[in-house]
PDB file of N, CA and C in Angstrom:
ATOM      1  N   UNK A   1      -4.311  35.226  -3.437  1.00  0.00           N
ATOM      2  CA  UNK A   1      -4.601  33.944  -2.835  1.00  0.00           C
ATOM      3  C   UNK A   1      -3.297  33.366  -2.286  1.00  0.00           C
ATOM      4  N   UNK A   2      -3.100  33.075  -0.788  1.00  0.00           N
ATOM      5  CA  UNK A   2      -2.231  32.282  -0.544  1.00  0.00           C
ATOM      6  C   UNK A   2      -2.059  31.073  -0.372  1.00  0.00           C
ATOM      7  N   UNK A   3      -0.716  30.416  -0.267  1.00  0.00           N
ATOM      8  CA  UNK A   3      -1.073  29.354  -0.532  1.00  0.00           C
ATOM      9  C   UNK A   3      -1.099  28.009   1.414  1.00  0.00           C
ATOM     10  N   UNK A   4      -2.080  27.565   1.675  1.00  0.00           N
ATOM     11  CA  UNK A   4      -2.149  27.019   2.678  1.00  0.00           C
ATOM     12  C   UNK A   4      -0.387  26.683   3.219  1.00  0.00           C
ATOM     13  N   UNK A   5      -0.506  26.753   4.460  1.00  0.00           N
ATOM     14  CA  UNK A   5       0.644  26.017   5.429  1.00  0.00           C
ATOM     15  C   UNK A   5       0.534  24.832   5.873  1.00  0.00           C
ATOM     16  N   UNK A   6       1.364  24.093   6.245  1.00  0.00           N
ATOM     17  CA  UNK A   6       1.223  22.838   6.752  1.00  0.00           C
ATOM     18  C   UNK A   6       0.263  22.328   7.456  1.00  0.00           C
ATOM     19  N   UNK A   7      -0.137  23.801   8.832  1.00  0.00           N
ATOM     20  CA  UNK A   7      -0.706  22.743   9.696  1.00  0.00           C
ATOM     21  C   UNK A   7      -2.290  23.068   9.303  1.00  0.00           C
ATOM     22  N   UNK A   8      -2.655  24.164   8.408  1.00  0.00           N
ATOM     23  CA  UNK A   8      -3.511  24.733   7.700  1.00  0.00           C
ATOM     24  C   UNK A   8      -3.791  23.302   7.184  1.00  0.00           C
ATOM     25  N   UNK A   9      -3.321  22.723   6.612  1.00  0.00           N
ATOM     26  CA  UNK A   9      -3.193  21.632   5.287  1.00  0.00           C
ATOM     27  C   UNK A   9      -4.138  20.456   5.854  1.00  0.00           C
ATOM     28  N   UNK A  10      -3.375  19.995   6.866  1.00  0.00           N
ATOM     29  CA  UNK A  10      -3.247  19.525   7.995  1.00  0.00           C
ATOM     30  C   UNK A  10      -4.582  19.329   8.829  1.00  0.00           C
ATOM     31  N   UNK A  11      -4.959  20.846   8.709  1.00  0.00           N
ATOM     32  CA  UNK A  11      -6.405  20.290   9.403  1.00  0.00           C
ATOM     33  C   UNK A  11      -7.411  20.210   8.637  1.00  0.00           C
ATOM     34  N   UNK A  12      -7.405  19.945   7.742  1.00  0.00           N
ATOM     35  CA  UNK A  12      -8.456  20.046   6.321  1.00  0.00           C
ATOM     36  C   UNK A  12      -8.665  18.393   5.648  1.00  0.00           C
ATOM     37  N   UNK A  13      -7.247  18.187   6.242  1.00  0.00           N
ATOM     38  CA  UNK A  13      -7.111  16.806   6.267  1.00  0.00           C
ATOM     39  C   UNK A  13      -7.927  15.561   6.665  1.00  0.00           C
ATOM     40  N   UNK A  14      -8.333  14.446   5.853  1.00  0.00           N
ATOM     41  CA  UNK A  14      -8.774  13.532   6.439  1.00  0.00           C
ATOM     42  C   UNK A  14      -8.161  12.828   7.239  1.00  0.00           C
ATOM     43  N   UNK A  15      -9.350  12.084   8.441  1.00  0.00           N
ATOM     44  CA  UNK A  15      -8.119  11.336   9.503  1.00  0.00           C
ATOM     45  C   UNK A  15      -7.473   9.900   9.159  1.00  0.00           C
ATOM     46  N   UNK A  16      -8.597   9.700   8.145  1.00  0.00           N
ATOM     47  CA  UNK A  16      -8.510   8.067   7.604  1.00  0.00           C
ATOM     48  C   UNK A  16      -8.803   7.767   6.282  1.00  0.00           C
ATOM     49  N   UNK A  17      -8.072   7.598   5.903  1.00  0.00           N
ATOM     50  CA  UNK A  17      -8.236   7.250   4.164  1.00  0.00           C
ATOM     51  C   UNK A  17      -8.291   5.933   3.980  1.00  0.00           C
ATOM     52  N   UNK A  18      -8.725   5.370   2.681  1.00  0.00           N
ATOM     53  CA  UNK A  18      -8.580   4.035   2.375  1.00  0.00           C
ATOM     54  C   UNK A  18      -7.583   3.513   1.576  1.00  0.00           C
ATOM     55  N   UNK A  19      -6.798   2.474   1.560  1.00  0.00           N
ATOM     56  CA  UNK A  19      -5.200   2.017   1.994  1.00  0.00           C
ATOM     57  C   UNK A  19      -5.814   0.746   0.459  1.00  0.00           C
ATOM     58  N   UNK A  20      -5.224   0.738  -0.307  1.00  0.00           N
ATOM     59  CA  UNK A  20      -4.692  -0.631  -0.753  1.00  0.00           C
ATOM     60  C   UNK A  20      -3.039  -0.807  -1.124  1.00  0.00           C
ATOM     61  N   UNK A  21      -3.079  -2.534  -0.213  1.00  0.00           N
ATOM     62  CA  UNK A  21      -1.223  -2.899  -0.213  1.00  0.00           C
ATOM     63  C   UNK A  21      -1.207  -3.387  -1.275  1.00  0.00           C
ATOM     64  N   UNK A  22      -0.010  -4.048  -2.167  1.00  0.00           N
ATOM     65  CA  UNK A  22       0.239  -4.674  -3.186  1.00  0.00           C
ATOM     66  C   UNK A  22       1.369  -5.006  -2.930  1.00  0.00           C
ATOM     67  N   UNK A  23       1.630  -6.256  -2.462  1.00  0.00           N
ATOM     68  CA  UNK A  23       3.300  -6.815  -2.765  1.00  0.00           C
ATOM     69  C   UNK A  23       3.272  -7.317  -3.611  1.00  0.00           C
ATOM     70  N   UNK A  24       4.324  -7.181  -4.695  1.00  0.00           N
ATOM     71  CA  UNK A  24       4.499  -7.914  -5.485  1.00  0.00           C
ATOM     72  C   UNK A  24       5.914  -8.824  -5.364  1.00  0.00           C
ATOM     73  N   UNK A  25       5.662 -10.096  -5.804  1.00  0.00           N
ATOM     74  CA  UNK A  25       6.888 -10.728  -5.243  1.00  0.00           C
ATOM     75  C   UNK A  25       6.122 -12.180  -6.132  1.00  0.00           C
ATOM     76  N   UNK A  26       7.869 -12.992  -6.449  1.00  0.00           N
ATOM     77  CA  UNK A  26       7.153 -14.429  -7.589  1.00  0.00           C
ATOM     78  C   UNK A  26       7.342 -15.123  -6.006  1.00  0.00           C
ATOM     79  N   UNK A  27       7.711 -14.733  -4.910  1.00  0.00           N
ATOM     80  CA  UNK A  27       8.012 -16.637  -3.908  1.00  0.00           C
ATOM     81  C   UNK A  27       7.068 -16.035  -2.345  1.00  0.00           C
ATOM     82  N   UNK A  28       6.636 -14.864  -2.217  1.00  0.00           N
ATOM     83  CA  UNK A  28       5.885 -14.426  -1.678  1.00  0.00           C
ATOM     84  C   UNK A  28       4.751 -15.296  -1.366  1.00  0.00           C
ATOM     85  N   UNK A  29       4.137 -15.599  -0.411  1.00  0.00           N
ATOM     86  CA  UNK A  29       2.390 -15.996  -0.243  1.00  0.00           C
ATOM     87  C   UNK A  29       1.832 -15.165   1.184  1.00  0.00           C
ATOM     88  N   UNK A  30       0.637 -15.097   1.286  1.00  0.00           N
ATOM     89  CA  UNK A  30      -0.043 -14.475   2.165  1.00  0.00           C
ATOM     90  C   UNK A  30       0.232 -14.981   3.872  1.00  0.00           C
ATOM     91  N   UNK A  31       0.727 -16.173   3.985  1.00  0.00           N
ATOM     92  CA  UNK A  31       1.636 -16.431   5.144  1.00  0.00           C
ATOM     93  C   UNK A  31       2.597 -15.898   4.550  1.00  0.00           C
ATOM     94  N   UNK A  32       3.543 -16.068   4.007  1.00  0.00           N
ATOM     95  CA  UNK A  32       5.023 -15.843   3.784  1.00  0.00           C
ATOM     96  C   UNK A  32       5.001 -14.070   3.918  1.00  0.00           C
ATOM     97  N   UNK A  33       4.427 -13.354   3.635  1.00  0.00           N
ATOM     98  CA  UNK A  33       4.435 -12.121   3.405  1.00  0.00           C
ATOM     99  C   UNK A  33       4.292 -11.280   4.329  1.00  0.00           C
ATOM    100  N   UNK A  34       5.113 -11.223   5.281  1.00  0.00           N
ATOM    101  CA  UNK A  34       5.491 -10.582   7.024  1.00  0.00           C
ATOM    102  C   UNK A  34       5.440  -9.351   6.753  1.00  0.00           C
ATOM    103  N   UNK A  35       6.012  -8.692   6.012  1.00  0.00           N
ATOM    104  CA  UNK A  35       6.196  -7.078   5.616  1.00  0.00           C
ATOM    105  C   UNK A  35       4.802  -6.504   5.146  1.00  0.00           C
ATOM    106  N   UNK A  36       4.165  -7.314   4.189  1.00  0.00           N
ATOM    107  CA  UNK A  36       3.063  -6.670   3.947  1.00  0.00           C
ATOM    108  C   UNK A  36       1.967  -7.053   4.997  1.00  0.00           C
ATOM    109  N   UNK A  37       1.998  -7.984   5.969  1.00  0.00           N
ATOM    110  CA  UNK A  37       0.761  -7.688   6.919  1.00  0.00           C
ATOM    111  C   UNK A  37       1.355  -6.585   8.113  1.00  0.00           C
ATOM    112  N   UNK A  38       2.590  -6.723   7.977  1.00  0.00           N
ATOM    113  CA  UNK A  38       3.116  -5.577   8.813  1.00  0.00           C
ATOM    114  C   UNK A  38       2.677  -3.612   8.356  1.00  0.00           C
ATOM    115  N   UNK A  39       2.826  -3.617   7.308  1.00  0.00           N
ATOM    116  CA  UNK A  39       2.215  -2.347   6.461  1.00  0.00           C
ATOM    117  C   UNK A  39       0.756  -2.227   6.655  1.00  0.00           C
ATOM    118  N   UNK A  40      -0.063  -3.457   6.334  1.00  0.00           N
ATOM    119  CA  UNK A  40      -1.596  -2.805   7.104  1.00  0.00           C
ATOM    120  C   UNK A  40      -1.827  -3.118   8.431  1.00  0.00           C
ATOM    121  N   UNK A  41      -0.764  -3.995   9.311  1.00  0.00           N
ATOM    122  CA  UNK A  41      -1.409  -3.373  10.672  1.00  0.00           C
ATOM    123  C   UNK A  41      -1.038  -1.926  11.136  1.00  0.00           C
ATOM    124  N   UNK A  42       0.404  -1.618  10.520  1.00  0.00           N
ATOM    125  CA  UNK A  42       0.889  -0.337  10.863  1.00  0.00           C
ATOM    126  C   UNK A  42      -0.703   1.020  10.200  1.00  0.00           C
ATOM    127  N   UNK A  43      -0.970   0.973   8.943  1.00  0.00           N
ATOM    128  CA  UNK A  43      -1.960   1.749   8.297  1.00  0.00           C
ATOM    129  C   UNK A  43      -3.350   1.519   9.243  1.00  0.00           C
ATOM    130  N   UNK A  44      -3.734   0.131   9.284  1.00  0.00           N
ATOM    131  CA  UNK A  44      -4.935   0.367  10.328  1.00  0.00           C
ATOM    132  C   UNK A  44      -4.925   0.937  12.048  1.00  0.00           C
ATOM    133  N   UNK A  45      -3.625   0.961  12.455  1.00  0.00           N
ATOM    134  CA  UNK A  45      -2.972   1.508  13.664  1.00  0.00           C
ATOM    135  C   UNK A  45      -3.088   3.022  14.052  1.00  0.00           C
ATOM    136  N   UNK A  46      -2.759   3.298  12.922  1.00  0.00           N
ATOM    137  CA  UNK A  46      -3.172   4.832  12.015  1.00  0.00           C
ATOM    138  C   UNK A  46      -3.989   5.123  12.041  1.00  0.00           C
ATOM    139  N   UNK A  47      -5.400   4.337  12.148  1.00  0.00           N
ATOM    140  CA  UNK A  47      -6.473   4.872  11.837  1.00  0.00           C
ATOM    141  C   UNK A  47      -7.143   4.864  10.105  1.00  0.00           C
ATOM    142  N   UNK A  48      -6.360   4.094   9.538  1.00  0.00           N
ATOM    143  CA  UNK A  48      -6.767   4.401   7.602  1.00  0.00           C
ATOM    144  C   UNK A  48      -7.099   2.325   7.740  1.00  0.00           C
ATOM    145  N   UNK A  49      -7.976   2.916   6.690  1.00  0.00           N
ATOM    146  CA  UNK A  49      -8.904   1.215   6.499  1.00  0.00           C
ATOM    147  C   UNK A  49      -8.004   0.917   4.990  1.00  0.00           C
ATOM    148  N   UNK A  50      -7.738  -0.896   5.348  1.00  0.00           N
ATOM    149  CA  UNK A  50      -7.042  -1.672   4.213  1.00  0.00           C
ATOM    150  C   UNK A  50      -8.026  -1.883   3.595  1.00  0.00           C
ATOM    151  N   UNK A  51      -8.463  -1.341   2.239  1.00  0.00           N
ATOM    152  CA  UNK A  51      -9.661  -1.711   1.606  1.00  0.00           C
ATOM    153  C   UNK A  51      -9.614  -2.859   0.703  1.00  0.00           C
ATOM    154  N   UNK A  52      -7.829  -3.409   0.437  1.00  0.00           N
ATOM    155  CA  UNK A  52      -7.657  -4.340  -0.271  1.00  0.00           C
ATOM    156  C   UNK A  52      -6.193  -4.434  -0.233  1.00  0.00           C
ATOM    157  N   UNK A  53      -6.307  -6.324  -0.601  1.00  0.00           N
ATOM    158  CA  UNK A  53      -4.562  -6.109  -0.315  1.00  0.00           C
ATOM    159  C   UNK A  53      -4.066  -7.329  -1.157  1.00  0.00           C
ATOM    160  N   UNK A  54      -3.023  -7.386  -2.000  1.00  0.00           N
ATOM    161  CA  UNK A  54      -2.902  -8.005  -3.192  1.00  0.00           C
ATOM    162  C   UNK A  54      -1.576  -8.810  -3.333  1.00  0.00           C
ATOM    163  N   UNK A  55      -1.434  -9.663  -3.385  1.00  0.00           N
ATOM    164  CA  UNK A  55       0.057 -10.165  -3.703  1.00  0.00           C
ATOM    165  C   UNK A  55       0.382 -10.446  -5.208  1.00  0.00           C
ATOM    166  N   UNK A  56       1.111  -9.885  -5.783  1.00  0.00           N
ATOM    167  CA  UNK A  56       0.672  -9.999  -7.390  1.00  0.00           C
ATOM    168  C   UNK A  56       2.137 -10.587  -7.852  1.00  0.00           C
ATOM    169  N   UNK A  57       2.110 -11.089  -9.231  1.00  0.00           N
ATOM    170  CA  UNK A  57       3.502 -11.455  -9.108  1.00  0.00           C
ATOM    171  C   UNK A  57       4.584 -10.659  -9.576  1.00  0.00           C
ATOM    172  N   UNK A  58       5.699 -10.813 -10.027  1.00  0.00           N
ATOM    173  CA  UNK A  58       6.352  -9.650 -10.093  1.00  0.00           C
ATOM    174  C   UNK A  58       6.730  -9.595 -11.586  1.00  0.00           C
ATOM    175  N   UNK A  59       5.848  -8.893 -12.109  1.00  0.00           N
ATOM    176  CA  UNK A  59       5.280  -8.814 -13.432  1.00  0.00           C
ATOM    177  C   UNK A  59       4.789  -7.266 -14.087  1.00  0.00           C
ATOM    178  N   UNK A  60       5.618  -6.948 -14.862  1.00  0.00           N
ATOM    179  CA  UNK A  60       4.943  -5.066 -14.747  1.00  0.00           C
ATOM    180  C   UNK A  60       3.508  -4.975 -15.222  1.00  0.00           C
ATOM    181  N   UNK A  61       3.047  -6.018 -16.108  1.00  0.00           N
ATOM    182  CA  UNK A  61       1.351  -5.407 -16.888  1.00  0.00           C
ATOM    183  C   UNK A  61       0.561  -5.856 -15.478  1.00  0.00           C
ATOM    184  N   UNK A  62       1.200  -7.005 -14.868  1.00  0.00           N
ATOM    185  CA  UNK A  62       0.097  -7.340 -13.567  1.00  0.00           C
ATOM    186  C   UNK A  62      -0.171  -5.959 -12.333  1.00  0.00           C
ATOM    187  N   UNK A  63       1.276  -6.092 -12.359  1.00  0.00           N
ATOM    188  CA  UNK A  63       1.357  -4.547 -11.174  1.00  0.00           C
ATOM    189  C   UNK A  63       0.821  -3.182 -11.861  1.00  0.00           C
ATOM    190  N   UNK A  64       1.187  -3.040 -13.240  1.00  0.00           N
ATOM    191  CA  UNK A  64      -0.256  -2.251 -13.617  1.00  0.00           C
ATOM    192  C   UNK A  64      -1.444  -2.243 -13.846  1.00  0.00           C
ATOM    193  N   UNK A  65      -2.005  -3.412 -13.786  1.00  0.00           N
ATOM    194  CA  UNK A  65      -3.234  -3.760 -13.829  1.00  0.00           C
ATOM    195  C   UNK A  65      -3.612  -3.505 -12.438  1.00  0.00           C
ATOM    196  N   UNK A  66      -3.035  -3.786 -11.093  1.00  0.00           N
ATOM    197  CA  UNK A  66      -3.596  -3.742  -9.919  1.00  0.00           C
ATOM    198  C   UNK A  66      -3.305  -2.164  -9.423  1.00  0.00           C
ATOM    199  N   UNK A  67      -2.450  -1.612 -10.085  1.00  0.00           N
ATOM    200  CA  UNK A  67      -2.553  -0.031  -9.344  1.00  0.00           C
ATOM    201  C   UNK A  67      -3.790   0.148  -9.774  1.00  0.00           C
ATOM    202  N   UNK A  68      -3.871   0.200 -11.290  1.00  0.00           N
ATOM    203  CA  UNK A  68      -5.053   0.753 -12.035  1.00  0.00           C
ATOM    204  C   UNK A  68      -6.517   0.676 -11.215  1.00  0.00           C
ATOM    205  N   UNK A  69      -6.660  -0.735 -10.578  1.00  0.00           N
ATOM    206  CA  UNK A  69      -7.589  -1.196 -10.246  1.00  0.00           C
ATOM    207  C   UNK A  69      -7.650  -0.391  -8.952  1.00  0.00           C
ATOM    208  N   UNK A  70      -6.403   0.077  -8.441  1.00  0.00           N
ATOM    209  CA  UNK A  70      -6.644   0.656  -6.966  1.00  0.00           C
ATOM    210  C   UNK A  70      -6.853   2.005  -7.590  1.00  0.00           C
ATOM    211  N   UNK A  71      -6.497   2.928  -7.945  1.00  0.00           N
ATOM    212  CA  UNK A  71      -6.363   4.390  -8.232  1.00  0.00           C
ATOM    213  C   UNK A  71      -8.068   4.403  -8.930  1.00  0.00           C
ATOM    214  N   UNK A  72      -8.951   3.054  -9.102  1.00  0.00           N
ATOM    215  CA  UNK A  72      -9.770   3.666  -9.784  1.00  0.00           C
ATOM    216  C   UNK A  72     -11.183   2.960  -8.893  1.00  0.00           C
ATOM    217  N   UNK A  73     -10.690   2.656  -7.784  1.00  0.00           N
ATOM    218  CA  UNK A  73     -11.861   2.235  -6.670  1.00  0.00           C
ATOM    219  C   UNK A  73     -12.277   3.597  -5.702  1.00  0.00           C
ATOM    220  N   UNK A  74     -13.084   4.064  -5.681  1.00  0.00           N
ATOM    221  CA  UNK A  74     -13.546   5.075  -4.761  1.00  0.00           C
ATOM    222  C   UNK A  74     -13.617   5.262  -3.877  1.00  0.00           C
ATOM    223  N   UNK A  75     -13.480   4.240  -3.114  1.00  0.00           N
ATOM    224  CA  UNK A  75     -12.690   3.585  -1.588  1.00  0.00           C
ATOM    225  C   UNK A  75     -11.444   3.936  -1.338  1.00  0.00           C
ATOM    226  N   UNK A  76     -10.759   3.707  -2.198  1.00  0.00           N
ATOM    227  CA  UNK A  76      -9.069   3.723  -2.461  1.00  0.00           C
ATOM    228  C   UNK A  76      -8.587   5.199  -2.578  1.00  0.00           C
ATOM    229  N   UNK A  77      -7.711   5.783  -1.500  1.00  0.00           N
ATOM    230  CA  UNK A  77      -7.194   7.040  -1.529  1.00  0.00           C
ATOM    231  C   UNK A  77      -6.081   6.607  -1.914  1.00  0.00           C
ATOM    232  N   UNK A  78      -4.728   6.073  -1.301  1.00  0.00           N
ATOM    233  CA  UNK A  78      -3.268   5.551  -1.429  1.00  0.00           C
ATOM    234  C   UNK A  78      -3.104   4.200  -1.785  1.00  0.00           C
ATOM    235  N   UNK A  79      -2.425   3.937  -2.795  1.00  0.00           N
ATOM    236  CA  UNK A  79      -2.375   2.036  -3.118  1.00  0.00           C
ATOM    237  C   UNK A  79      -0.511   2.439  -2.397  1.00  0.00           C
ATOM    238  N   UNK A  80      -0.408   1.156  -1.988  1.00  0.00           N
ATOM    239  CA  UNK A  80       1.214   1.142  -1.194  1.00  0.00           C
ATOM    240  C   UNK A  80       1.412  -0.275  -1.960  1.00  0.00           C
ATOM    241  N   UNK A  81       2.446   0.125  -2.933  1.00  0.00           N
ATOM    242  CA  UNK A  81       3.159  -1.415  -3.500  1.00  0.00           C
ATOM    243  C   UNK A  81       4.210  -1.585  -3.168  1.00  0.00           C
ATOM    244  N   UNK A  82       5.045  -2.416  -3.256  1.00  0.00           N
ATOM    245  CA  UNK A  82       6.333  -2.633  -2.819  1.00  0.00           C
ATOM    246  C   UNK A  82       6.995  -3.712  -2.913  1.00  0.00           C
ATOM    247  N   UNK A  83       8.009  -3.946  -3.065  1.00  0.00           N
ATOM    248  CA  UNK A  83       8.988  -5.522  -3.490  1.00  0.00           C
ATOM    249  C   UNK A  83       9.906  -5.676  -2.646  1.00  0.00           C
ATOM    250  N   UNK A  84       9.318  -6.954  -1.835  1.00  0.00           N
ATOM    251  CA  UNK A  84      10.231  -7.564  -0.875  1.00  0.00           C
ATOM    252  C   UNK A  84      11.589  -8.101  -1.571  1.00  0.00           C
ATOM    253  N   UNK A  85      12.644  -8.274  -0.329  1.00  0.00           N
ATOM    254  CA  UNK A  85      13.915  -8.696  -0.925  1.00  0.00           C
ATOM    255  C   UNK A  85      13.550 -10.325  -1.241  1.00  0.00           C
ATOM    256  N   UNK A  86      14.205 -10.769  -1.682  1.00  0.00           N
ATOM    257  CA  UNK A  86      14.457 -12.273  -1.620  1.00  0.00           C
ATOM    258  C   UNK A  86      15.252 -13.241  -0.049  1.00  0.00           C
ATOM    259  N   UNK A  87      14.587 -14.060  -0.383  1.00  0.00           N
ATOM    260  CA  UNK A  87      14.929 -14.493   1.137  1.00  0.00           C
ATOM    261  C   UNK A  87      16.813 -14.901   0.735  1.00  0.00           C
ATOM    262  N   UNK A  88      16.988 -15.221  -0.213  1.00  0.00           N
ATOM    263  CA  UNK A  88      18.366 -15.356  -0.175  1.00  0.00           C
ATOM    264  C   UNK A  88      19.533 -13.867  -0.247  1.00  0.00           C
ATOM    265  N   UNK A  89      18.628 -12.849  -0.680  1.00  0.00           N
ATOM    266  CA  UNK A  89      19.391 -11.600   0.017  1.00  0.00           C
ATOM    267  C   UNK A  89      19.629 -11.125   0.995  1.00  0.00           C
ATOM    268  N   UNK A  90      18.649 -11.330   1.381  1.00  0.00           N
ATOM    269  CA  UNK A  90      18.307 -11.169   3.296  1.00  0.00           C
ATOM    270  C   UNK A  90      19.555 -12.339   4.077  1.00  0.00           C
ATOM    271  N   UNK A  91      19.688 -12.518   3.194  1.00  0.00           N
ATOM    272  CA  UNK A  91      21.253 -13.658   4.569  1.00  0.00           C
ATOM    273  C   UNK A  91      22.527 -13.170   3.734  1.00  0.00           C
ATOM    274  N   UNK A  92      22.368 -12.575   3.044  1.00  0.00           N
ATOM    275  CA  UNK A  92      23.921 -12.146   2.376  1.00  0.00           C
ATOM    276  C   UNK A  92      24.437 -10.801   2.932  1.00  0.00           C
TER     277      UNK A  92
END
């Protein structure tokens, strides 16, 4: 048995999966949060549907509670989390 090649891989591939974002961030809000609407227009651009999208705070049982919740929706292929800088890093 060998083992598939890239573009083998590739075409076996789905074209669109389902996407949940998660920023987590404590000063973050759903206006304030430029990067993460930037991540699902880029993913729906793509072609992959935002099936959910979360601003959680920056808290580890919360951010494990919301992967959990993504890795275990049937909708949900990729959860994308991520932690914005602080706005006072961003000028330093």
């Amino acid at each position: 048995m060998s083992t598939p090649t890239h573009h083998e891989h590739k075409d076996h591939a789905p074209s669109s999966i389902g996407c949940m974002v998660i920023t987590c961030s404590d000063t973050r809000t759903q206006e304030t949060d430029t990067s993460g609407q930037l991540i699902r227009k880029l993913l729906e651009a793509q072609g992959h549907t935002v099936v959910a999208y979360h601003l959680v705070k920056d808290d580890p049982a919360q951010i494990q509670l919301w992967i959990a919740r993504g890795t275990s929706n049937e909708h949900v292929q990729a959860v994308k989390y991520w932690f914005p800088h602080s706005a006072a890093s961003d000028t330093e």
